[in-house]
N, C-alpha and C. Protein backbone atom coordinates (compact mmCIF):
# COMPACT_ATOMS: atom_id res chain seq x y z
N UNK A 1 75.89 -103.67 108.05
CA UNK A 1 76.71 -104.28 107.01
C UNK A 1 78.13 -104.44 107.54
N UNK A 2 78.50 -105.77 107.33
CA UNK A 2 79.98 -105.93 107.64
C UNK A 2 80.86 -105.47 106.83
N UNK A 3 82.67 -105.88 107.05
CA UNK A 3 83.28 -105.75 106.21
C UNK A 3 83.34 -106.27 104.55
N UNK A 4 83.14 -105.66 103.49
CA UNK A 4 83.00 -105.93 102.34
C UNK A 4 84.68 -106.06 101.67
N UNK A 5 85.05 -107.59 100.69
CA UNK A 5 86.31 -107.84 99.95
C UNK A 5 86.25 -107.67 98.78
N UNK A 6 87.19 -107.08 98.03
CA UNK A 6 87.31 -107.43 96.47
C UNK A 6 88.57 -107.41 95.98
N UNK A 7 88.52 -108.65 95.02
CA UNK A 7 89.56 -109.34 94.62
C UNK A 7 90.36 -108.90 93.20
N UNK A 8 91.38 -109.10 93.25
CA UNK A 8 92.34 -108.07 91.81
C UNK A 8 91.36 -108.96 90.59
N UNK A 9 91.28 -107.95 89.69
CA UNK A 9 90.42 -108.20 88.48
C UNK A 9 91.34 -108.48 87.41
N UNK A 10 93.24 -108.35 87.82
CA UNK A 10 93.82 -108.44 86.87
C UNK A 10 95.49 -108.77 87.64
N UNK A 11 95.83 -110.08 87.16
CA UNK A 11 97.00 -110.15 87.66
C UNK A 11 98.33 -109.07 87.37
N UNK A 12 99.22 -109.14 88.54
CA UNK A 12 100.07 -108.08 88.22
C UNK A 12 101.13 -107.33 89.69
N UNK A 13 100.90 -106.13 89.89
CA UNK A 13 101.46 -105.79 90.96
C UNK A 13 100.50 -105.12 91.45
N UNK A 14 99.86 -105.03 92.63
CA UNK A 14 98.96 -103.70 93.11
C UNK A 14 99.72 -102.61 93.65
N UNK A 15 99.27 -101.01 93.16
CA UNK A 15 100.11 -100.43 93.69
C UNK A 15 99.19 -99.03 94.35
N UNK A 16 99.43 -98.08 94.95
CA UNK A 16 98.39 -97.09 95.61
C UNK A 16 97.67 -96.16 94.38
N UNK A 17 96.93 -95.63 94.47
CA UNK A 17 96.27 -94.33 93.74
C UNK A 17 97.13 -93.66 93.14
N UNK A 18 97.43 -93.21 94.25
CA UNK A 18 98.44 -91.85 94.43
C UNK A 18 99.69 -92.24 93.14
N UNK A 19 99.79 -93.22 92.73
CA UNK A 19 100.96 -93.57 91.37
C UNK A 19 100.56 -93.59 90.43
N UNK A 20 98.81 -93.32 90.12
CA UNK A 20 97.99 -93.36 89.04
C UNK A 20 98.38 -91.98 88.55
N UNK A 21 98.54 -91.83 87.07
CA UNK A 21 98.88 -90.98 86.10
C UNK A 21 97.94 -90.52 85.71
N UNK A 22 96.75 -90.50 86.47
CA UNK A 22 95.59 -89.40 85.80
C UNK A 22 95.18 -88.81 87.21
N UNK A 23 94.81 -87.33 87.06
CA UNK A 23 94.20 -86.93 88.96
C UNK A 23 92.90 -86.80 88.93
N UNK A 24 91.95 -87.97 88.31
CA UNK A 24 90.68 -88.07 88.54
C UNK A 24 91.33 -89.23 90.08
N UNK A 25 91.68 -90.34 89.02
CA UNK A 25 91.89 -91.56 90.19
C UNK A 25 93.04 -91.18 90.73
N UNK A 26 93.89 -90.68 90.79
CA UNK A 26 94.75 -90.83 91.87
C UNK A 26 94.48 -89.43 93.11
N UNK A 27 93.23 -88.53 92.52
CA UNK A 27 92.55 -87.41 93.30
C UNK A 27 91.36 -88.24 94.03
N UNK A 28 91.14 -89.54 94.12
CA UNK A 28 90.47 -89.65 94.55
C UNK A 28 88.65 -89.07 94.29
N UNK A 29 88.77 -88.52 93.19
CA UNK A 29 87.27 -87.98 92.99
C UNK A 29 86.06 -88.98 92.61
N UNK A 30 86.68 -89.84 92.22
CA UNK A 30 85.34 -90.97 91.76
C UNK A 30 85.10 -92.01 93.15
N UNK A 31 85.67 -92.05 93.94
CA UNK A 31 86.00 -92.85 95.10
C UNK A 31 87.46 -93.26 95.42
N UNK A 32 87.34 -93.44 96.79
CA UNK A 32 88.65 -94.31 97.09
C UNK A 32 89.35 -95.87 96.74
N UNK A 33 90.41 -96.30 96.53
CA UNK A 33 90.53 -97.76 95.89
C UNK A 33 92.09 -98.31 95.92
N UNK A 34 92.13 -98.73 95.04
CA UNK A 34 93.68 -99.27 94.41
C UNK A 34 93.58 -99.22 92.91
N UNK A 35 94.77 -99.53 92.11
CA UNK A 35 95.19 -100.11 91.33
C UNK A 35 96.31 -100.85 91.20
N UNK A 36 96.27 -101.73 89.69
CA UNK A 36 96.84 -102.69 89.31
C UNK A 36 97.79 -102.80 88.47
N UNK A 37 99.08 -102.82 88.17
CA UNK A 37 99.94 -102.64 86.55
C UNK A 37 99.80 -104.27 86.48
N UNK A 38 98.97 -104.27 85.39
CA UNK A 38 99.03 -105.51 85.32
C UNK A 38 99.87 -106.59 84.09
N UNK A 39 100.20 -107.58 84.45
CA UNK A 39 100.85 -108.74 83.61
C UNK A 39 100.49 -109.57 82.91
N UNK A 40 98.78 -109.48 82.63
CA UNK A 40 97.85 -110.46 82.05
C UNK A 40 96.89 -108.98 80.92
N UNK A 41 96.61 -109.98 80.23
CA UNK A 41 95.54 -108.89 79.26
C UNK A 41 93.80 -109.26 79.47
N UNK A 42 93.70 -110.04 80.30
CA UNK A 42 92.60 -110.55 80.82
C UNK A 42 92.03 -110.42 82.05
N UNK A 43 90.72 -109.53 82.21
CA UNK A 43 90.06 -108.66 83.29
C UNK A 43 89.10 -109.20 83.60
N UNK A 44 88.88 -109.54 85.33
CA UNK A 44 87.48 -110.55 85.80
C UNK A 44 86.92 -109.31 86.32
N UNK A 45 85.41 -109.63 87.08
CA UNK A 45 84.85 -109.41 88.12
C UNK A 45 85.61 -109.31 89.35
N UNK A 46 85.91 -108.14 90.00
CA UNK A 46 86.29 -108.53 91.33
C UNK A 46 85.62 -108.48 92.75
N UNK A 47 84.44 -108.64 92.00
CA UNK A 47 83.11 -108.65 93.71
C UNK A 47 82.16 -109.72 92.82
N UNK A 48 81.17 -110.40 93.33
CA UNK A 48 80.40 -111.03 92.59
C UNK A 48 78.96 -110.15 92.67
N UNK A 49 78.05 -109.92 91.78
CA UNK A 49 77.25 -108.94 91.43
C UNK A 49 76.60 -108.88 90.00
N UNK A 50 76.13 -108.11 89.88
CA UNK A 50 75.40 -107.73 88.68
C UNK A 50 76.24 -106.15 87.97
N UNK A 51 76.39 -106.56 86.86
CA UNK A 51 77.29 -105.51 85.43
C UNK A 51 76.27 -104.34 85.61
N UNK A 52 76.01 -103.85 86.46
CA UNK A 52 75.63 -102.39 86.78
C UNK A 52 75.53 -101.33 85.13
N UNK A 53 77.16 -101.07 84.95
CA UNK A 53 77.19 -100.36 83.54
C UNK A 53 78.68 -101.41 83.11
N UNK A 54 78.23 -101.65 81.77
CA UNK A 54 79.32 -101.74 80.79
C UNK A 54 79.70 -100.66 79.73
N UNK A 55 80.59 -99.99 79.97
CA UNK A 55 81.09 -99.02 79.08
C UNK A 55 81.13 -99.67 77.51
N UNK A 56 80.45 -98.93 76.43
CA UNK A 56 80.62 -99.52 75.38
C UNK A 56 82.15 -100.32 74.28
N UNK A 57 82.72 -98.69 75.02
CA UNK A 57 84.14 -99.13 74.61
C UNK A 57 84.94 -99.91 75.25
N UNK A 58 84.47 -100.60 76.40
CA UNK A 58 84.78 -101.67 76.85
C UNK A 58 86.07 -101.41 78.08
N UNK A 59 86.52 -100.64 78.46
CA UNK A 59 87.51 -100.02 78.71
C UNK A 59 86.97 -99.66 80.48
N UNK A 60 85.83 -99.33 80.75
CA UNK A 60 85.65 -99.59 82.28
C UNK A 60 83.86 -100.29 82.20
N UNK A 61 83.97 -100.76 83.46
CA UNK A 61 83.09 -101.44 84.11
C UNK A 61 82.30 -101.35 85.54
N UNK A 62 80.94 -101.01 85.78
CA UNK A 62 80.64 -101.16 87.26
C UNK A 62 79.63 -102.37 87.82
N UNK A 63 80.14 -102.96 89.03
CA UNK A 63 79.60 -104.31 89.10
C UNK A 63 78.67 -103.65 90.44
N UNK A 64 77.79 -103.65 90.68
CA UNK A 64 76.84 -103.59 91.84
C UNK A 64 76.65 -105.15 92.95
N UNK A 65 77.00 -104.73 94.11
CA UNK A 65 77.24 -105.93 94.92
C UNK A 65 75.40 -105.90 95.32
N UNK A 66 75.34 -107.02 95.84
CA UNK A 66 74.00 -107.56 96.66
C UNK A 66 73.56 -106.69 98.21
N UNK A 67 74.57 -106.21 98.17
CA UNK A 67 74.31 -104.74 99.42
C UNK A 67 74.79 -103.45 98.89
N UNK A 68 74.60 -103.46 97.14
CA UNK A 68 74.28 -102.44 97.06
C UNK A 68 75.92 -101.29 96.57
N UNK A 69 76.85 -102.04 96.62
CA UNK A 69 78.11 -101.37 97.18
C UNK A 69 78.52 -101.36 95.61
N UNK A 70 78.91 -100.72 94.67
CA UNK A 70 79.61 -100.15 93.48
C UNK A 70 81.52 -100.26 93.23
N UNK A 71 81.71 -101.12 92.16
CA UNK A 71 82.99 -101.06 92.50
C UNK A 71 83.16 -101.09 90.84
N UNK A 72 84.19 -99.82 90.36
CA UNK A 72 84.61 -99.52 89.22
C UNK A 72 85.64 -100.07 88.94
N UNK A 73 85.97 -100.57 88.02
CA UNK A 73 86.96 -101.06 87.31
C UNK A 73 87.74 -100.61 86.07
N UNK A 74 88.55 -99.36 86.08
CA UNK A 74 88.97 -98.87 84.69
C UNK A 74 89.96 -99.20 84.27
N UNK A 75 90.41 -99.63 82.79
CA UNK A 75 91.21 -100.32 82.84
C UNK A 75 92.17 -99.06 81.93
N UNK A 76 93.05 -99.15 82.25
CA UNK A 76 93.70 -97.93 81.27
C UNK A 76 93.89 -96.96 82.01
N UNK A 77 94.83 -95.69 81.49
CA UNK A 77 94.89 -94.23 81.58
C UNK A 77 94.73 -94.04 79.82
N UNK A 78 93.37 -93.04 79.79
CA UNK A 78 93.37 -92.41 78.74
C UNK A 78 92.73 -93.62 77.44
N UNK A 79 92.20 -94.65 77.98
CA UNK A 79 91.71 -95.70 76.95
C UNK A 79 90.50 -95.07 76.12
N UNK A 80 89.44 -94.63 77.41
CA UNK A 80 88.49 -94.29 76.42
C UNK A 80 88.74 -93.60 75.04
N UNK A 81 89.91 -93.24 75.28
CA UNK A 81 90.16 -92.48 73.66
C UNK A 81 90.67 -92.89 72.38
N UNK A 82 90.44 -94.59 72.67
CA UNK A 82 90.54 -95.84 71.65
C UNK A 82 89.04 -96.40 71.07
N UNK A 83 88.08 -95.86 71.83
CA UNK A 83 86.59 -95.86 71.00
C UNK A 83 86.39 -97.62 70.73
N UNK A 84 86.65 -97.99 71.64
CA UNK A 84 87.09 -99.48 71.95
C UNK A 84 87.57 -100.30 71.33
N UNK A 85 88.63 -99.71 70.56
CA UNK A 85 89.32 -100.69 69.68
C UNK A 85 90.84 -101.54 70.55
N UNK A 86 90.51 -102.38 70.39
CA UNK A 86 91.66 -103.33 71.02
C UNK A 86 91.18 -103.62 72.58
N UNK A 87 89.95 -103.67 72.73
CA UNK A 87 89.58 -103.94 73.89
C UNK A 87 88.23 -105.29 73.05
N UNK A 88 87.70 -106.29 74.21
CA UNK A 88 86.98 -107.29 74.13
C UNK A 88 86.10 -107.64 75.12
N UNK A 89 84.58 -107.14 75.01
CA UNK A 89 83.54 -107.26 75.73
C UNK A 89 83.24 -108.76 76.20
N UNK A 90 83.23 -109.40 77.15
CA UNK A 90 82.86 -110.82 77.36
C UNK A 90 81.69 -110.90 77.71
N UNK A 91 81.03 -109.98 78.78
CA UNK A 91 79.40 -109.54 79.67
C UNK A 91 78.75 -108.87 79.25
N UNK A 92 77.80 -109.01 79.30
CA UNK A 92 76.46 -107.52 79.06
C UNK A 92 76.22 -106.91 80.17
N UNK A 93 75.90 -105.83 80.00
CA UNK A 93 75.21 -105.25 81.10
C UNK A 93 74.03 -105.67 81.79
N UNK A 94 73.83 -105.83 83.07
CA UNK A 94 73.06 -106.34 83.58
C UNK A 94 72.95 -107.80 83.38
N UNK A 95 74.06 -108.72 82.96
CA UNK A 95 74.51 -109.84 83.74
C UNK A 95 75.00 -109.91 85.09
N UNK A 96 74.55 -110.80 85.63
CA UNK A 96 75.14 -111.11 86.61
C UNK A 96 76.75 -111.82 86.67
N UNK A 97 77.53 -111.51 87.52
CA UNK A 97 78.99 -112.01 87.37
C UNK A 97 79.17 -112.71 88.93
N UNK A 98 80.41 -113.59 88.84
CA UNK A 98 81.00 -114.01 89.61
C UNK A 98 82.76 -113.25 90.34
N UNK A 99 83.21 -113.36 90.94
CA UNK A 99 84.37 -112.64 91.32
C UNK A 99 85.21 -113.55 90.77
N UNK A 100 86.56 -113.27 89.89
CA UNK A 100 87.18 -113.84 88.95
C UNK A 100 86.87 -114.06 87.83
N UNK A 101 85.18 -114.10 87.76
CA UNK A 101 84.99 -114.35 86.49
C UNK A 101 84.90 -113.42 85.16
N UNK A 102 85.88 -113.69 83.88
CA UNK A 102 86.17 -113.01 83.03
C UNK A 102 84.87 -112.09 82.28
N UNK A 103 85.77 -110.81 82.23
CA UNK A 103 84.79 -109.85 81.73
C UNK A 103 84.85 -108.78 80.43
N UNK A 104 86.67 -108.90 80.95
CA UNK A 104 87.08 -107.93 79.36
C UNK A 104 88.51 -108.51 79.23
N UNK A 105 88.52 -108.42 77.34
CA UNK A 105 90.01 -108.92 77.14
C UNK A 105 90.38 -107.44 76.44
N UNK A 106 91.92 -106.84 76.70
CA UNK A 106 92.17 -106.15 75.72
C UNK A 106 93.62 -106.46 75.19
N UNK A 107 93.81 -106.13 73.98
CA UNK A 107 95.13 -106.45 72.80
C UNK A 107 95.94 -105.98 73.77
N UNK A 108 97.58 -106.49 73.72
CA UNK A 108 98.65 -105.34 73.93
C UNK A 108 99.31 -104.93 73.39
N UNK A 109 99.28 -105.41 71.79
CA UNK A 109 99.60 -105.18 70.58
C UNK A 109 99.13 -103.86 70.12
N UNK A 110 97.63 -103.39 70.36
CA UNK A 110 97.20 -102.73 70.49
C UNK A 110 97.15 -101.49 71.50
N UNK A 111 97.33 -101.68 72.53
CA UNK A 111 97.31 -100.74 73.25
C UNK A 111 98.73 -100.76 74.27
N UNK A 112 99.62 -101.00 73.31
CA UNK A 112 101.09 -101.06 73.54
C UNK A 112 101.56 -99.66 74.17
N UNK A 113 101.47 -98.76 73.59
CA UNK A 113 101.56 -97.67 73.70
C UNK A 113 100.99 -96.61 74.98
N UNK A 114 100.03 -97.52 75.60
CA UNK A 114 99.03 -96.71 76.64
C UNK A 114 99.67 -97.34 78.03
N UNK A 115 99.50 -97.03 79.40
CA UNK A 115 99.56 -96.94 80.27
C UNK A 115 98.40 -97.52 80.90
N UNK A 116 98.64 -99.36 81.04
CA UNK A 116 97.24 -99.70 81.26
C UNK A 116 96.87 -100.40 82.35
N UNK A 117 97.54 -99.29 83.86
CA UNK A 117 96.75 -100.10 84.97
C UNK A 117 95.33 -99.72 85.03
N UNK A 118 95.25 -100.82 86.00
CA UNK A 118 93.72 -100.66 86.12
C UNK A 118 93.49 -100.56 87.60
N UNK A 119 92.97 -99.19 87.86
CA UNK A 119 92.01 -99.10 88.63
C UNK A 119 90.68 -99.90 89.16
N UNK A 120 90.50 -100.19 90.43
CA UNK A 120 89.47 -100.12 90.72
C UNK A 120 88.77 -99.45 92.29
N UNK A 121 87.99 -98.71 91.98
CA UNK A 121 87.53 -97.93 92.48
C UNK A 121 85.90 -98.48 93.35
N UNK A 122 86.20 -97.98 95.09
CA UNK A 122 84.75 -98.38 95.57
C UNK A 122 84.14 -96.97 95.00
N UNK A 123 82.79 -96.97 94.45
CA UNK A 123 82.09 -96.00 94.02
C UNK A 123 81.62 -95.39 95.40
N UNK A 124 81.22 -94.34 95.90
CA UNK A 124 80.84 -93.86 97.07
C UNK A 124 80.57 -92.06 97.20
N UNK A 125 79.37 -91.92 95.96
CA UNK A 125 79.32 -90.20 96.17
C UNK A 125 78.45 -89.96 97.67
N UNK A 126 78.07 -90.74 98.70
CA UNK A 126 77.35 -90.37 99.72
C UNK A 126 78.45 -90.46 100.83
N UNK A 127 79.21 -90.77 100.93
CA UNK A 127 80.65 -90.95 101.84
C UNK A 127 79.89 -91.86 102.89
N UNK A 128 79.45 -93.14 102.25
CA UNK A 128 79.40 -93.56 103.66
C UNK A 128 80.26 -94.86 103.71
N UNK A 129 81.04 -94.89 103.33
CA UNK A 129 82.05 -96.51 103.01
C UNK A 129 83.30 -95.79 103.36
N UNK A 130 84.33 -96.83 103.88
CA UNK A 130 85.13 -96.46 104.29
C UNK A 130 85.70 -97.59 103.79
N UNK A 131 87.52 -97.20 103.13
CA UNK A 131 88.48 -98.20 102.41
C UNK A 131 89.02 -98.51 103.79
N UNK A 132 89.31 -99.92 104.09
CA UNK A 132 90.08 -100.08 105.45
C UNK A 132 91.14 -101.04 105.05
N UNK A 133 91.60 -101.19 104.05
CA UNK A 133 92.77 -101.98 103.87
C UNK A 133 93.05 -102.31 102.32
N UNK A 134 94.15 -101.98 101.55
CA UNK A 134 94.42 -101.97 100.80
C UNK A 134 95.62 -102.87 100.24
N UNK A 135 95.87 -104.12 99.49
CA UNK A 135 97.45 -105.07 99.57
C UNK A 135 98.19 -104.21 98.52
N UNK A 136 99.26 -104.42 98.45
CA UNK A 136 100.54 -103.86 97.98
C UNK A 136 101.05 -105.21 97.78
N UNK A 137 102.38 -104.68 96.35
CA UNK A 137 103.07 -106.27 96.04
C UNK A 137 102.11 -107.25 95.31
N UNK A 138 103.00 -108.06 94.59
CA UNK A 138 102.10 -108.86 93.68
C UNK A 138 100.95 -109.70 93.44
N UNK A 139 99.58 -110.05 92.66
CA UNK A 139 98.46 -110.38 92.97
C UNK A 139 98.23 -110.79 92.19
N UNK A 140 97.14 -112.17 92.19
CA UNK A 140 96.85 -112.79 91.16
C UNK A 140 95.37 -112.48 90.93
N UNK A 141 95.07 -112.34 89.61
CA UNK A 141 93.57 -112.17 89.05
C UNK A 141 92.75 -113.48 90.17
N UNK A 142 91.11 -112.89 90.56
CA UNK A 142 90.53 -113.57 91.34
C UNK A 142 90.97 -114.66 92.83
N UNK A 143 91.71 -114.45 92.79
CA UNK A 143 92.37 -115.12 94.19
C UNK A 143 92.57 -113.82 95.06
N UNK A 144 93.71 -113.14 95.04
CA UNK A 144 93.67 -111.94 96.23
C UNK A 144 93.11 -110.79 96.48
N UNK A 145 92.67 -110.86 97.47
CA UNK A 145 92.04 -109.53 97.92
C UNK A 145 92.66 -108.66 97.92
N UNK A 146 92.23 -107.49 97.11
CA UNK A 146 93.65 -106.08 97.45
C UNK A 146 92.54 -104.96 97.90
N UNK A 147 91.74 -105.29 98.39
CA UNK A 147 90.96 -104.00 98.83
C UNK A 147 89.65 -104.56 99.76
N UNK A 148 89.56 -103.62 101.16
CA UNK A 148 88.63 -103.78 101.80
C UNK A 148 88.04 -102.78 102.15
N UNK A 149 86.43 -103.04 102.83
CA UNK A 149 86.17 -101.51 102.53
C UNK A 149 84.67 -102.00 103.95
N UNK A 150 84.39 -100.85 104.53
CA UNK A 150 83.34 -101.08 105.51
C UNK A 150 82.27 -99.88 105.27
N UNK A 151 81.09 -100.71 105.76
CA UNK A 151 80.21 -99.09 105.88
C UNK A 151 80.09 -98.69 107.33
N UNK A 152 80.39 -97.06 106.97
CA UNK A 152 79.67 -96.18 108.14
C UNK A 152 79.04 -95.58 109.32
């Protein structure tokens, strides 16, 4: 398997882990990745794949690539604890998606108050993927790549 791309799911700034305000993701425990503070309230696909899991509350997402490769998408610090209110399901689970293509809308009227970059995370509990490049500085939903990643 070659090098694998995925593209910001949400326009904005990309910025490292390590600035994420929760120490699941910025500990790195769910996998290695980036996140996003983003400037848009509108969240794509950023690998093209199949909706693996859609969180009910709408608030994270996992897209399964065609080799297999897992890439999480959470949008928020601390959302799930909105029971998905002010968030907007566009996919089902186990649709298939495109990269850019829209998947969740959430209010900011609503979730004004929360801290809502978004993570996304390569999934990887077998360690065999390796993050090999990560962009920094500003990004547009489905156009830039802010994360690359190889296997093993």
């Amino acid at each position: 398997m070659g090098k694998m791309n995925c593209y910001s799911p949400v326009s904005g700034e990309v910025v490292d882990l390590d600035k994420v305000k929760d120490p699941v993701f910025a500990g790195r425990v769910l996998g290695d990745g980036t996140a996003v503070y983003p400037a848009e309230t509108t969240v794509s696909a950023p690998v093209d794949g199949v909706l693996k899991l859609m969180f009910h509350t709408g608030h994270a997402f996992v897209i399964e690539t065609e080799s297999g490769d897992e890439i999480m998408v959470h949008i928020g610090v601390n959302t799930v604890a909105y029971q998905g209110k002010g968030f907007e399901v566009l996919k089902k689970q186990g649709e298939k998606v495109y990269a850019g293509e829209e998947v969740v809308r959430f209010s900011p009227d609503y979730l004004s108050s929360s801290d809502m970059t978004t993570m996304v995370i390569l999934m990887d509990e077998k360690k065999k993927k390796k993050v090999t490049e990560t962009k920094k500085g500003a990004c547009t939903r489905g156009k830039d790549i802010i994360l690359k990643w190889k296997s093993l």
